[in-house]
Protein backbone atom coordinates (compact mmCIF):
# COMPACT_ATOMS: atom_id res chain seq x y z
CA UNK A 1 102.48 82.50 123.75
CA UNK A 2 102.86 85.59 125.67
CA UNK A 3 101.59 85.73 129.08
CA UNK A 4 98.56 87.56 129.68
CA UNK A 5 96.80 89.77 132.60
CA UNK A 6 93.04 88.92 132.20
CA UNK A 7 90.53 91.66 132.27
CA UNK A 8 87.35 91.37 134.30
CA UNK A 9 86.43 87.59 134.76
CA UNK A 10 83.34 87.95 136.64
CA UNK A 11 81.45 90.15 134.05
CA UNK A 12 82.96 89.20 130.33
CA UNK A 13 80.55 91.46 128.49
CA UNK A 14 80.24 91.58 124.42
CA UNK A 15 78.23 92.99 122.31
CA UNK A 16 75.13 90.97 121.69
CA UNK A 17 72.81 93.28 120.88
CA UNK A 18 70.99 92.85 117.64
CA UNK A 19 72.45 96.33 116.72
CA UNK A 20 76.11 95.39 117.86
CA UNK A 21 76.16 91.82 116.13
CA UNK A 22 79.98 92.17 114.94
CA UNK A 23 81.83 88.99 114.56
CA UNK A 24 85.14 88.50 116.13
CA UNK A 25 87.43 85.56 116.22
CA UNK A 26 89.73 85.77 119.16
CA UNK A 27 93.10 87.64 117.87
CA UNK A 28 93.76 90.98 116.69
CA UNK A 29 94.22 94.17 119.43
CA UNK A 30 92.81 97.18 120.56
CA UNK A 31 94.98 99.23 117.92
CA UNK A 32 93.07 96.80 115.12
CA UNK A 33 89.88 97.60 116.69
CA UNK A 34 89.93 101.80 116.64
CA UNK A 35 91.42 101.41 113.20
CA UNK A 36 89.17 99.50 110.79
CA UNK A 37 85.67 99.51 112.87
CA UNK A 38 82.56 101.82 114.46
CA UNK A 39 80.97 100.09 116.54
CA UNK A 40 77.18 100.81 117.19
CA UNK A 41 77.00 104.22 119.66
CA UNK A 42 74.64 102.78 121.75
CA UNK A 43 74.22 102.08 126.03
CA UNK A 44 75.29 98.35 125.22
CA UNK A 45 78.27 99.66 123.41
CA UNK A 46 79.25 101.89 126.43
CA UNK A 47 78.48 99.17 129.08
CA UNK A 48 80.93 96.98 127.12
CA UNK A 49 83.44 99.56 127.06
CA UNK A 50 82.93 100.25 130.78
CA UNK A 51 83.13 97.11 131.66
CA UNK A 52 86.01 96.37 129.91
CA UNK A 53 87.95 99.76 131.18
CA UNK A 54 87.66 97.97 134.27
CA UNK A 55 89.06 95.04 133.57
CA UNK A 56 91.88 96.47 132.50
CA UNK A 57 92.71 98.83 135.60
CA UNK A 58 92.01 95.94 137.38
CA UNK A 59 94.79 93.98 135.73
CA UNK A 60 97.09 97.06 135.90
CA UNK A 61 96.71 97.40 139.65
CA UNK A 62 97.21 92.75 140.30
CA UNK A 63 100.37 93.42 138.62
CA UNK A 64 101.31 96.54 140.62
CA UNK A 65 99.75 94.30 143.74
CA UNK A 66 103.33 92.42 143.68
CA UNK A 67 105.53 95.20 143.01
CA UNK A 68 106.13 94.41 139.59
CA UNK A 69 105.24 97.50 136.63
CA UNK A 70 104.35 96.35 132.91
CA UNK A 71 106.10 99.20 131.47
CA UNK A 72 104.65 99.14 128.11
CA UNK A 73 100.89 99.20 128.24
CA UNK A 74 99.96 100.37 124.65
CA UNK A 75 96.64 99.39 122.48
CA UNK A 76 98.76 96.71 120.68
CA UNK A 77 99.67 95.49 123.83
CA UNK A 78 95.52 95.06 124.82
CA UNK A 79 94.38 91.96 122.96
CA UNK A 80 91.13 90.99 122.22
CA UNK A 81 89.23 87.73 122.62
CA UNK A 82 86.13 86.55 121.12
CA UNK A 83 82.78 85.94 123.24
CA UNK A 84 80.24 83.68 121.61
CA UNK A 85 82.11 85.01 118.42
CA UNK A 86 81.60 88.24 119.43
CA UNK A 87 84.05 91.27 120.67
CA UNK A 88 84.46 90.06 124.14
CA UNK A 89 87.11 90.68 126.24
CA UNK A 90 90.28 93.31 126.44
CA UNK A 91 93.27 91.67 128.24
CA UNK A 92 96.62 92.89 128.78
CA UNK A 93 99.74 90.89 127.42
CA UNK A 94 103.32 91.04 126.96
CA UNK A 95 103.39 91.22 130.67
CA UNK A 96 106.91 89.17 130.82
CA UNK A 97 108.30 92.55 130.07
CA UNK A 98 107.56 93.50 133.24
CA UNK A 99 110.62 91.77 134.91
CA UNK A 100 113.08 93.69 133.20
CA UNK A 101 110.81 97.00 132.88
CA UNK A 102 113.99 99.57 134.06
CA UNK A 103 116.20 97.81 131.30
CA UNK A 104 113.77 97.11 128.68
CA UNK A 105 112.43 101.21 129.18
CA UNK A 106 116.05 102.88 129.03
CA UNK A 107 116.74 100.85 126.05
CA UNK A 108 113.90 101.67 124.28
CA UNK A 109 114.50 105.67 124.20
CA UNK A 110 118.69 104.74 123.18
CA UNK A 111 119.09 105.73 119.52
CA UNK A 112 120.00 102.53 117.84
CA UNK A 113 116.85 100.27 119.80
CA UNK A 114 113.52 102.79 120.20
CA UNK A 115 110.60 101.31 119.34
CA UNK A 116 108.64 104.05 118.41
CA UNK A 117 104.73 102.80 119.27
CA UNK A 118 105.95 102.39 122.98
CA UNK A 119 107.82 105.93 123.35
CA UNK A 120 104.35 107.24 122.01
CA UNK A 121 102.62 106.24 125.18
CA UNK A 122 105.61 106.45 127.91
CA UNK A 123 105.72 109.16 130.02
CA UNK A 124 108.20 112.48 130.75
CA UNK A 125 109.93 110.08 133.71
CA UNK A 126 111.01 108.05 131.00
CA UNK A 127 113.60 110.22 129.69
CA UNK A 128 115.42 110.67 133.06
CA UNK A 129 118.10 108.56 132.51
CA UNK A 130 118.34 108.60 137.03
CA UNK A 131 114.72 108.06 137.45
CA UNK A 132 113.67 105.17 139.60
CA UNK A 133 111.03 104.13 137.70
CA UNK A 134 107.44 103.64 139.64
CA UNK A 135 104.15 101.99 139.14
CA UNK A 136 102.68 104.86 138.28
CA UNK A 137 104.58 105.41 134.45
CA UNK A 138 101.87 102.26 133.80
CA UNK A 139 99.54 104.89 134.81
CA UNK A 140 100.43 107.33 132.72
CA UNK A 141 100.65 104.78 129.87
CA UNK A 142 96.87 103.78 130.61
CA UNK A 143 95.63 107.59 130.47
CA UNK A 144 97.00 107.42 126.97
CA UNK A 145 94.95 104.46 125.52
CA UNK A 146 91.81 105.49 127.70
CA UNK A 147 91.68 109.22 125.93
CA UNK A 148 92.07 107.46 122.49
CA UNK A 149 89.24 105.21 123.58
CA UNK A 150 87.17 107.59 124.79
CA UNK A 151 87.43 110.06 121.42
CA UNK A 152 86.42 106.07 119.26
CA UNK A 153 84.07 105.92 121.79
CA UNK A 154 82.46 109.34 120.79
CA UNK A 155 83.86 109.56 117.33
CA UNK A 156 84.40 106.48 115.69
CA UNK A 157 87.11 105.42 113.66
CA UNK A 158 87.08 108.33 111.53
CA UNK A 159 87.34 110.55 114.91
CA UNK A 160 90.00 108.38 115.89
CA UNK A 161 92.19 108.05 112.94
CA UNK A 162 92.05 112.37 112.95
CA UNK A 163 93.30 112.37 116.12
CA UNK A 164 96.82 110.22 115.95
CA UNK A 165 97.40 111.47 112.62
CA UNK A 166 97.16 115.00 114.44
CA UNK A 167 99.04 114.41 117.59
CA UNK A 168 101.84 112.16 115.85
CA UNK A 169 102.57 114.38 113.04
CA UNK A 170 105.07 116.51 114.80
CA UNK A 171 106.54 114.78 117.34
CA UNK A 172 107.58 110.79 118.28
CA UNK A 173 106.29 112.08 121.75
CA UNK A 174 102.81 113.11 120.62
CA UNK A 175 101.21 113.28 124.39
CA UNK A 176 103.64 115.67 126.29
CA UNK A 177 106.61 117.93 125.84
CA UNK A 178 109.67 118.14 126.79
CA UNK A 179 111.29 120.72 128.68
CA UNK A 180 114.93 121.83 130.17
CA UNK A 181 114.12 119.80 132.81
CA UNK A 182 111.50 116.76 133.71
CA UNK A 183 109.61 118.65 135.83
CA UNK A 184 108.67 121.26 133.08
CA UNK A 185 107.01 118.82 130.90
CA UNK A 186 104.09 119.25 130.79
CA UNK A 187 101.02 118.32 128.46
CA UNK A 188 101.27 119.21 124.49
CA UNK A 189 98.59 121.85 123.30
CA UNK A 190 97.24 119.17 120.79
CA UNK A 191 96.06 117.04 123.94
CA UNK A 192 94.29 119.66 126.22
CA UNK A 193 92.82 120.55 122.92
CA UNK A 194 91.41 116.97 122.42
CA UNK A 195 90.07 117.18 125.91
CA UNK A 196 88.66 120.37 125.65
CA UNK A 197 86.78 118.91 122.58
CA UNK A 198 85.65 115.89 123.87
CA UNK A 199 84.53 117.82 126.99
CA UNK A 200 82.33 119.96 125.16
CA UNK A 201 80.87 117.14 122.92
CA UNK A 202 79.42 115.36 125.53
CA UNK A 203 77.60 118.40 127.08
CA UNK A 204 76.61 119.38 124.09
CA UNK A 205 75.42 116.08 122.39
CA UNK A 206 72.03 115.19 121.25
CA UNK A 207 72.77 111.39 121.52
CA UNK A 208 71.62 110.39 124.99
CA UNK A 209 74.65 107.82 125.19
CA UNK A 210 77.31 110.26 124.96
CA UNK A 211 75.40 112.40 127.62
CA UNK A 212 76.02 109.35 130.19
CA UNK A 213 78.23 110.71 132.97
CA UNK A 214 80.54 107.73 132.78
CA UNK A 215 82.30 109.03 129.70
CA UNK A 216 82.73 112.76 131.55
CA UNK A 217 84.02 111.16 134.43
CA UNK A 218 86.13 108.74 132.62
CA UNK A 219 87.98 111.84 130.68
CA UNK A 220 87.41 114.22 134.04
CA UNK A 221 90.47 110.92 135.26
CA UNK A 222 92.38 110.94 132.68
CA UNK A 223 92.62 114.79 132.50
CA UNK A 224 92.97 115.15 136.59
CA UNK A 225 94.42 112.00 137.62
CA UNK A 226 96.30 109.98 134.95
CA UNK A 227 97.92 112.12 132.33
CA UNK A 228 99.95 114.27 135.19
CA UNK A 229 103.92 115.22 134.58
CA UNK A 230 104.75 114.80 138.63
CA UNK A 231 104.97 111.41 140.04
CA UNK A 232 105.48 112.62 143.72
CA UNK A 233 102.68 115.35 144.88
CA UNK A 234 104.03 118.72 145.28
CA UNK A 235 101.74 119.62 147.85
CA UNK A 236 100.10 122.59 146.34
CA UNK A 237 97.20 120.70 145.19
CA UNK A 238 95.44 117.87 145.91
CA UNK A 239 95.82 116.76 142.24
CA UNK A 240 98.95 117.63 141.79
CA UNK A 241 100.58 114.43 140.94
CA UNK A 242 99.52 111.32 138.93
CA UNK A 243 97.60 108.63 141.00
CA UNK A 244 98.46 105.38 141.43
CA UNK A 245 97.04 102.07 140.18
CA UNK A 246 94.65 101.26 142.98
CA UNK A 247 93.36 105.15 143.16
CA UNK A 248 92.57 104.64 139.45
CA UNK A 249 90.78 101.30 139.94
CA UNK A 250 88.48 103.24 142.49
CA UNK A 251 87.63 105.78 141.03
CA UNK A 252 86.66 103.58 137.65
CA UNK A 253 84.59 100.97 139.95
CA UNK A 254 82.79 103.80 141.56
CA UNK A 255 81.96 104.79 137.77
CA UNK A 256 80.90 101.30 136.66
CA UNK A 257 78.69 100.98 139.75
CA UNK A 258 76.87 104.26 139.46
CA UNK A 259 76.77 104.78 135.61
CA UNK A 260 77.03 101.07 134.29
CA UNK A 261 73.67 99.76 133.76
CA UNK A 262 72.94 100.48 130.41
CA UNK A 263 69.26 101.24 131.27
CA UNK A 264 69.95 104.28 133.78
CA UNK A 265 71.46 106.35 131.07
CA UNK A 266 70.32 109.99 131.34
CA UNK A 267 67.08 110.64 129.11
């Protein structure tokens, strides 16, 4: 049994509304999930979600709270346990590879030992074969699964299943690309486009849910904060490098709190 970095224990949420009535027995992952079902686009789908995007970040950060990185956060890596036979929870696993993460990560990009669905969400730093490797490539990691939840959010699996097959087809490194050097990576096209799109979907939406500002401010992270090339801050911006586990965390409370309740969505 692999060990495991529970998601929010104080609010478990599922789906329980008549509309969202989905049976789940605990097993399966996040990748399973986005691939074979839509779930109902409705506020108790997007409480769940919210909820359980802050689970999540709050698992990320308790790991990074004793210095140790997971190193290969990925949607097969985000299981999924049943509540009252229901979707339930999201929690984190394979976290034992978090003692070796600088080992495990360097072998995984030598030729003879990738493992392809980890490169796919591991970011530029990884390739620096001097690179100390921080907390924040879990960060990166994260911004990767939360923009692929946010467009099954919005799009279902349909919308979802478009996407990969769109941003894999040309490259084994489908979210950035490389340059001469690390610090020219920088975003592939295909992304920012995905962003842009999403962006203008939920202005432009008739369906009150996907009007909720939790899902803008959840991308407005991931495009600002999460999926950024520099580690360190080059001190030309304020966002000019990727944030760290417990700015993350913040900023996704503060989104829960204010947009979470299902009932204060925007008419």
């Amino acid at each position: 049994m692999l060990p495991v970095v529970a998601s929010r224990k104080c609010r478990p949420a599922s789906l329980t509304t008549s509309n969202a009535q989905i049976k789940w027995a605990s097993g399966g992952n996040l990748a399973n999930l986005w691939n074979n079902y839509d779930l109902p686009r409705d506020s108790a789908t997007i409480d769940w979600a919210l909820s359980q995007i802050q689970g999540l970040a709050e698992g990320i950060n308790k790991l990074h709270g004793i210095n140790t990185p997971h190193g290969d956060i990925k949607p097969e890596n985000i299981l999924i346990f049943a509540v009252d036979g229901k979707i339930g929870r999201l929690v984190i696993a394979d976290v034992g590879l978090a003692k070796f993460h600088a080992e495990y990560t360097r072998k995984r990009f030598s030729p003879t030992t990738t493992n392809h669905g980890s490169r796919i969400y591991s970011p530029p730093e990884a390739l620096d074969k001097n690179a100390i490797f921080s907390r924040k490539y879990d960060v990166w990691s994260f911004g990767c699964v939360l923009l692929e939840f946010l467009v099954w959010l919005v799009h279902g699996k349909k919308g979802h299943r478009t996407f990969i097959n769109r941003v894999k087809k040309d490259s084994d490194l489908p979210f950035w690309k490389r340059g001469r050097l690390r610090s020219k990576a920088k975003l592939r096209s295909t992304i920012k486009r995905q962003i842009r799109s999403l962006s203008c979907t939920l202005r432009k939406t008739q369906n009150p849910i996907h009007r909720t500002p939790a899902l803008k401010g959840l991308l407005e992270l991931v495009r600002d904060s999460l999926l950024v090339v520099n580690v360190v801050s080059s001190g030309v911006t304020r966002n000019s490098s990727r944030a760290g586990s417990q700015e993350m965390l913040e900023y996704i409370r503060n989104i829960y709190v204010i947009f979470g309740n299902p009932y204060d969505l925007p008419s």
